[in-house]
N, C-alpha and C. Protein backbone atom coordinates (compact mmCIF):
# COMPACT_ATOMS: atom_id res chain seq x y z
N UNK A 1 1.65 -9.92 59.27
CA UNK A 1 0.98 -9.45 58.08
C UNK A 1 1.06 -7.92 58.06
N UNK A 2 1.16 -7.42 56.64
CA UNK A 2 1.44 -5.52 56.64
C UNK A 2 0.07 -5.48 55.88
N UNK A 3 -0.47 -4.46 56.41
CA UNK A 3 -1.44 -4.00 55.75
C UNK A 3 -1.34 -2.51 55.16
N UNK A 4 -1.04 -1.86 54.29
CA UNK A 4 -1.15 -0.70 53.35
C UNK A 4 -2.65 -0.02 53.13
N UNK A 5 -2.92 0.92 53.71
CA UNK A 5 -3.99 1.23 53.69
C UNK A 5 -4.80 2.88 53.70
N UNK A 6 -5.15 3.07 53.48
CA UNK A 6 -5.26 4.61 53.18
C UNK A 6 -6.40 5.62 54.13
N UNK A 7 -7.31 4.94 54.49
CA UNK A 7 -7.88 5.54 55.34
C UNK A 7 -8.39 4.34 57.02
N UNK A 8 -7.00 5.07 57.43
CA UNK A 8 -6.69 4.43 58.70
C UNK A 8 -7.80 4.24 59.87
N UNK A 9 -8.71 5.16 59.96
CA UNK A 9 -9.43 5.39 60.72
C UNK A 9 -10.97 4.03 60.48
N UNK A 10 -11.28 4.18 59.38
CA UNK A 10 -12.42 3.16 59.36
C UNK A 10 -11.51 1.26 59.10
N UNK A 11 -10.15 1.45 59.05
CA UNK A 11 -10.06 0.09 59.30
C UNK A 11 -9.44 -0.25 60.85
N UNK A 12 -9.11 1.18 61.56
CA UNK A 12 -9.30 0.62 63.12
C UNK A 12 -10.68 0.64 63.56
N UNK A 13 -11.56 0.67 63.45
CA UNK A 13 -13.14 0.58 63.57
C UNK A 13 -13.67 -1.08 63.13
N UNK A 14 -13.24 -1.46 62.14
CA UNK A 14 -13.14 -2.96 61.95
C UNK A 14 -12.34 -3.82 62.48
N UNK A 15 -11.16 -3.66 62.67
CA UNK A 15 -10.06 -4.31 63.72
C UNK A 15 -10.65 -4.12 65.27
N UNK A 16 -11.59 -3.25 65.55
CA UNK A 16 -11.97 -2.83 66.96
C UNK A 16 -13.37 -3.27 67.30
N UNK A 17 -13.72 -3.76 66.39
CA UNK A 17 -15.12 -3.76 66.43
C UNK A 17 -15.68 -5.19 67.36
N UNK A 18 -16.41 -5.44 67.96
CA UNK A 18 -17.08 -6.72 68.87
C UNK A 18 -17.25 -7.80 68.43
N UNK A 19 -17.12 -7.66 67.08
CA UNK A 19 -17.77 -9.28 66.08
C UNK A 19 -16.41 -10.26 66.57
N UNK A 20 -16.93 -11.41 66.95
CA UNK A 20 -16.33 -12.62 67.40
C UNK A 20 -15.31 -12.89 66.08
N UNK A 21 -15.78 -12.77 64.68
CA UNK A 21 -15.12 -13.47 63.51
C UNK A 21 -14.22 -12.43 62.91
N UNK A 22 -14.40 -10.74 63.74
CA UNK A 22 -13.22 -10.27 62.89
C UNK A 22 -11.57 -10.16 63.87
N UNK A 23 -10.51 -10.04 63.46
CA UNK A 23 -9.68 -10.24 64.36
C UNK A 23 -9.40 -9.00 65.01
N UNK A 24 -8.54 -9.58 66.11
CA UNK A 24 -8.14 -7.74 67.34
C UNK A 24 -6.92 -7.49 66.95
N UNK A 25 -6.72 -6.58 66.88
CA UNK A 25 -5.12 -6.10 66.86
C UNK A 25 -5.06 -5.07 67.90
N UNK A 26 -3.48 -4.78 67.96
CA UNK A 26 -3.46 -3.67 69.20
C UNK A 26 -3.25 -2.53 68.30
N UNK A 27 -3.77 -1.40 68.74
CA UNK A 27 -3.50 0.02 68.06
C UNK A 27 -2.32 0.78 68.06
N UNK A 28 -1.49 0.03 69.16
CA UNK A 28 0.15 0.69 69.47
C UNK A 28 0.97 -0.11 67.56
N UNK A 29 0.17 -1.43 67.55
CA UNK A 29 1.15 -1.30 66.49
C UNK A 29 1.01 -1.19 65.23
N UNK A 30 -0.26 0.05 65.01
CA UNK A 30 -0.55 0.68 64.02
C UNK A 30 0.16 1.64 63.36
N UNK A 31 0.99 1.47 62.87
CA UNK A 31 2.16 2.60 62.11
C UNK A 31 1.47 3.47 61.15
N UNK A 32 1.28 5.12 61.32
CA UNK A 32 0.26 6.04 60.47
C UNK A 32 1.65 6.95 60.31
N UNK A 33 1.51 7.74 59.63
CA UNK A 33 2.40 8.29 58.75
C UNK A 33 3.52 7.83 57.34
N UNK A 34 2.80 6.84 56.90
CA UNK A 34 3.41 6.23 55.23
C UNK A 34 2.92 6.58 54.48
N UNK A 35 3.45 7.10 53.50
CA UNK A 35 3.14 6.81 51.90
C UNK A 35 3.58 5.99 51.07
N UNK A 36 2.75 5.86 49.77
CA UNK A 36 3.15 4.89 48.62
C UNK A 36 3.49 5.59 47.49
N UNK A 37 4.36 5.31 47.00
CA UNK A 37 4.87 6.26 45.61
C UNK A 37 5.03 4.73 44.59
N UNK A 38 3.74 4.62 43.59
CA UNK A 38 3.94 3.45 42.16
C UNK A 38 4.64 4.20 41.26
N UNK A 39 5.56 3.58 40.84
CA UNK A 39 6.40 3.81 39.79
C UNK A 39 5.68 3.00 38.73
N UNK A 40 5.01 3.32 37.46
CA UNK A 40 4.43 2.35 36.66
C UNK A 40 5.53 2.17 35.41
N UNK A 41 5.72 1.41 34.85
CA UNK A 41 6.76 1.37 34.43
C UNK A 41 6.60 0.74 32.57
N UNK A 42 7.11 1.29 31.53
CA UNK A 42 6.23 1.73 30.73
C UNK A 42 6.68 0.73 29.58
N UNK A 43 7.26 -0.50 29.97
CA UNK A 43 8.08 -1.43 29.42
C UNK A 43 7.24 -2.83 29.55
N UNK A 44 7.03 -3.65 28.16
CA UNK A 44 6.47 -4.92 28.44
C UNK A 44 7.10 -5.88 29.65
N UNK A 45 6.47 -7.19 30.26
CA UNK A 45 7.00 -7.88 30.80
C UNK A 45 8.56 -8.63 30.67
N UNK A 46 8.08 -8.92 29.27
CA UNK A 46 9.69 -9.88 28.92
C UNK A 46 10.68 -9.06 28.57
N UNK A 47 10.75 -7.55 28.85
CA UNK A 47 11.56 -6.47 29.11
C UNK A 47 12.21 -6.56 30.75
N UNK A 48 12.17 -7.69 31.50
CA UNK A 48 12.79 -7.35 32.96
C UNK A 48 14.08 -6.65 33.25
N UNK A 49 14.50 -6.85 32.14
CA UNK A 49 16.41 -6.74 32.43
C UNK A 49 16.61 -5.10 32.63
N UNK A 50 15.32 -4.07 31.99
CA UNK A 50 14.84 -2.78 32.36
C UNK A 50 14.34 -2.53 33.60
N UNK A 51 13.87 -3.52 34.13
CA UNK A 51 13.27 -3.22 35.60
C UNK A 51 14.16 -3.32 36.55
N UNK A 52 14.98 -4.77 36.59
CA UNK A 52 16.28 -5.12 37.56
C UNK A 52 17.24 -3.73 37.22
N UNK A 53 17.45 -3.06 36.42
CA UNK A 53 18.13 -1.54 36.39
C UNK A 53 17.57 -0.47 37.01
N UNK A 54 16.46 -0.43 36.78
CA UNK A 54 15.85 0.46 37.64
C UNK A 54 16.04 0.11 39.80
N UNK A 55 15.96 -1.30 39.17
CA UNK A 55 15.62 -1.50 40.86
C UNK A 55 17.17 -1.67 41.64
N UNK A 56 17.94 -1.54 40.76
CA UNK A 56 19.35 -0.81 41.11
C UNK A 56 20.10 0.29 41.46
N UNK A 57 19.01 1.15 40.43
CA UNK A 57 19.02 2.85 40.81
C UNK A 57 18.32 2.97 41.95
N UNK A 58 17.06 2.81 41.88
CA UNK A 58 16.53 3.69 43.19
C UNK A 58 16.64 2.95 44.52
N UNK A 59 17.41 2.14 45.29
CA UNK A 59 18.03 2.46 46.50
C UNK A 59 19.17 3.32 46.37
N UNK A 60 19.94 3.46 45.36
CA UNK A 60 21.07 4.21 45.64
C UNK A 60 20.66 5.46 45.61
N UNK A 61 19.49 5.81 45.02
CA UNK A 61 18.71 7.56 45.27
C UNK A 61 18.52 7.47 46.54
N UNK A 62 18.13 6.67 47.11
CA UNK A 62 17.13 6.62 48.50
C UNK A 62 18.75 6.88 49.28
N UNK A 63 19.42 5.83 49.15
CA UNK A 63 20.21 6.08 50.61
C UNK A 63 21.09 7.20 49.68
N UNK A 64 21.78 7.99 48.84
CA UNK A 64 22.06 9.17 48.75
C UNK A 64 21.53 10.66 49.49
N UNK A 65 20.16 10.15 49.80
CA UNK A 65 19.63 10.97 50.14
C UNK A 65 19.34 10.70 51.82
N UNK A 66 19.60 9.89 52.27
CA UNK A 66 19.56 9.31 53.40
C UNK A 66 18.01 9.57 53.98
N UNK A 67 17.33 8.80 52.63
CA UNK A 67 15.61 8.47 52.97
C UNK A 67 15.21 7.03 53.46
N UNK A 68 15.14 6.96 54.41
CA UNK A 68 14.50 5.62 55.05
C UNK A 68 13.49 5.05 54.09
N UNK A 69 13.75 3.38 53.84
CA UNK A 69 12.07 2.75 52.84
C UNK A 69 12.04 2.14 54.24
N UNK A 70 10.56 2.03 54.20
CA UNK A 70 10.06 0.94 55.06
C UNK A 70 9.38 -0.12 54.72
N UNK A 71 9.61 -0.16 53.14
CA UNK A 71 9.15 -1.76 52.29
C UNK A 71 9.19 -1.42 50.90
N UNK A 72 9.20 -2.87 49.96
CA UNK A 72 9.14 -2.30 48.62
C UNK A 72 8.45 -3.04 47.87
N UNK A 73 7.44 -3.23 46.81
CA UNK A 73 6.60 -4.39 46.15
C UNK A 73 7.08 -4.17 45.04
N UNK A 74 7.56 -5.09 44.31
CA UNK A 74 8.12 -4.94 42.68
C UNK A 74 7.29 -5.98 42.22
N UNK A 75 6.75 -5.68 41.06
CA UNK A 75 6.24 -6.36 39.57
C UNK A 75 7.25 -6.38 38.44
N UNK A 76 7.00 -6.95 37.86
CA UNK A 76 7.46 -7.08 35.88
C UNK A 76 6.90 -5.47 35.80
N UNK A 77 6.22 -5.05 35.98
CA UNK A 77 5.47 -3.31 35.25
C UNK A 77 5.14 -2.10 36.50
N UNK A 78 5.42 -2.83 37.37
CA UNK A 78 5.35 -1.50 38.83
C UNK A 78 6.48 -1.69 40.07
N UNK A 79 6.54 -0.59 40.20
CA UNK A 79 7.69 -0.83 41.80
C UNK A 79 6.47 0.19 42.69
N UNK A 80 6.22 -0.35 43.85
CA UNK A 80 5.78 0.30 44.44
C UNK A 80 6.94 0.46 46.06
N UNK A 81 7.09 1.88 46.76
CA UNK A 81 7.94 2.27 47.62
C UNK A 81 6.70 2.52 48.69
N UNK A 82 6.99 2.31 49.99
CA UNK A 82 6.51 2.69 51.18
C UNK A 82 7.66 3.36 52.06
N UNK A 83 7.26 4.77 51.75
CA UNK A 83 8.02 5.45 52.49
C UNK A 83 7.62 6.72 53.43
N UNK A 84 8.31 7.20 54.38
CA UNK A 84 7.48 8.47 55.45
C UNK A 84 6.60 9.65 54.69
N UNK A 85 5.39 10.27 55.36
CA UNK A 85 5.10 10.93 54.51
C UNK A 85 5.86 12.49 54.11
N UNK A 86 6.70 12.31 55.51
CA UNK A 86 7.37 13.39 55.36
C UNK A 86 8.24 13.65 54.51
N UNK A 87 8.44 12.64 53.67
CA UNK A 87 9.84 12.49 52.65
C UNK A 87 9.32 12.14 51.18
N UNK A 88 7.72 12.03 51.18
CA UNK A 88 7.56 11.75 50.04
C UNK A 88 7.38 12.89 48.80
N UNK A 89 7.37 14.15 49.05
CA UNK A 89 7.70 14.93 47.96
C UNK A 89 8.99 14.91 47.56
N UNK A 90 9.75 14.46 48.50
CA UNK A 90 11.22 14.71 48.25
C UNK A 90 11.49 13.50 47.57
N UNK A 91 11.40 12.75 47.58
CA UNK A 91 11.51 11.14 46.87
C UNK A 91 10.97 11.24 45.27
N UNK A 92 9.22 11.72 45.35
CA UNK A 92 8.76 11.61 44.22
C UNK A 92 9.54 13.01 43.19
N UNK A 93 10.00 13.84 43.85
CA UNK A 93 11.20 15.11 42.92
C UNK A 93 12.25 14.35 42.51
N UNK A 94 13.03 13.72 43.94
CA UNK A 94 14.24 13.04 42.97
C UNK A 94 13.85 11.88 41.97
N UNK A 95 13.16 10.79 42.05
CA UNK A 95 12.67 9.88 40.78
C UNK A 95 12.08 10.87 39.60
N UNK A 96 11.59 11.91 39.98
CA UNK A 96 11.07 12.40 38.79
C UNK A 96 12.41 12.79 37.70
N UNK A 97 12.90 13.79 38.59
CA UNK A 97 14.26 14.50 37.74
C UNK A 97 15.08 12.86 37.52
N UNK A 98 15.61 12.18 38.36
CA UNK A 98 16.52 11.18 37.82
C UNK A 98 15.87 10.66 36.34
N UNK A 99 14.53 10.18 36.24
CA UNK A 99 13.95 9.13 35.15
C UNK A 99 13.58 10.03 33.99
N UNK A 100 12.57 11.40 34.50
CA UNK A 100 11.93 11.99 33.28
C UNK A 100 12.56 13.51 33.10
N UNK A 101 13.91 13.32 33.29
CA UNK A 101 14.12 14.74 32.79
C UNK A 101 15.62 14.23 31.50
């Protein structure tokens, strides 16, 4: 199971915590340094054939740029990217200039 989560610290406090009913995890395989970049996408549903284009372009931005994803959630109306945080200004510049300029 991946969990996406934003403030890391109070959900290792619940993963850590003594209660018999919540579960343990180990903290080694807590991966901290991701971001999420939603692409909301400004096209009705029964518009997909706009989304499958999009979701054609942006790996080829990503590996042009030789930016690692480390997952991707697509909807009919959102793409969401999980990617380093170190790379996410650089990601959210190139989608910007590629789509809205």
């Amino acid at each position: 199971m991946n969990l996406f989560i934003e403030n890391i610290n109070e959900i290792k406090k619940i993963f850590n915590s003594n209660d018999d009913d919540s579960p343990t995890i180990n903290p080694k395989k807590i991966k901290e340094g991701v971001s999420m970049i939603t692409i909301s996408l400004p096209w009705e549903e029964k518009e997909l054939k706009n989304t499958y284009q999009l979701l054609s372009i942006i790996p080829n931005i990503l590996y042009y740029n030789q930016i690692l994803l480390h997952n991707a959630f697509f909807t009919p109306n959102k793409i969401v990217l999980i990617i380093n945080d170190s790379e996410a200004a650089k990601v959210y510049e190139l989608l910007r200039v590629k789509f809205y300029t």
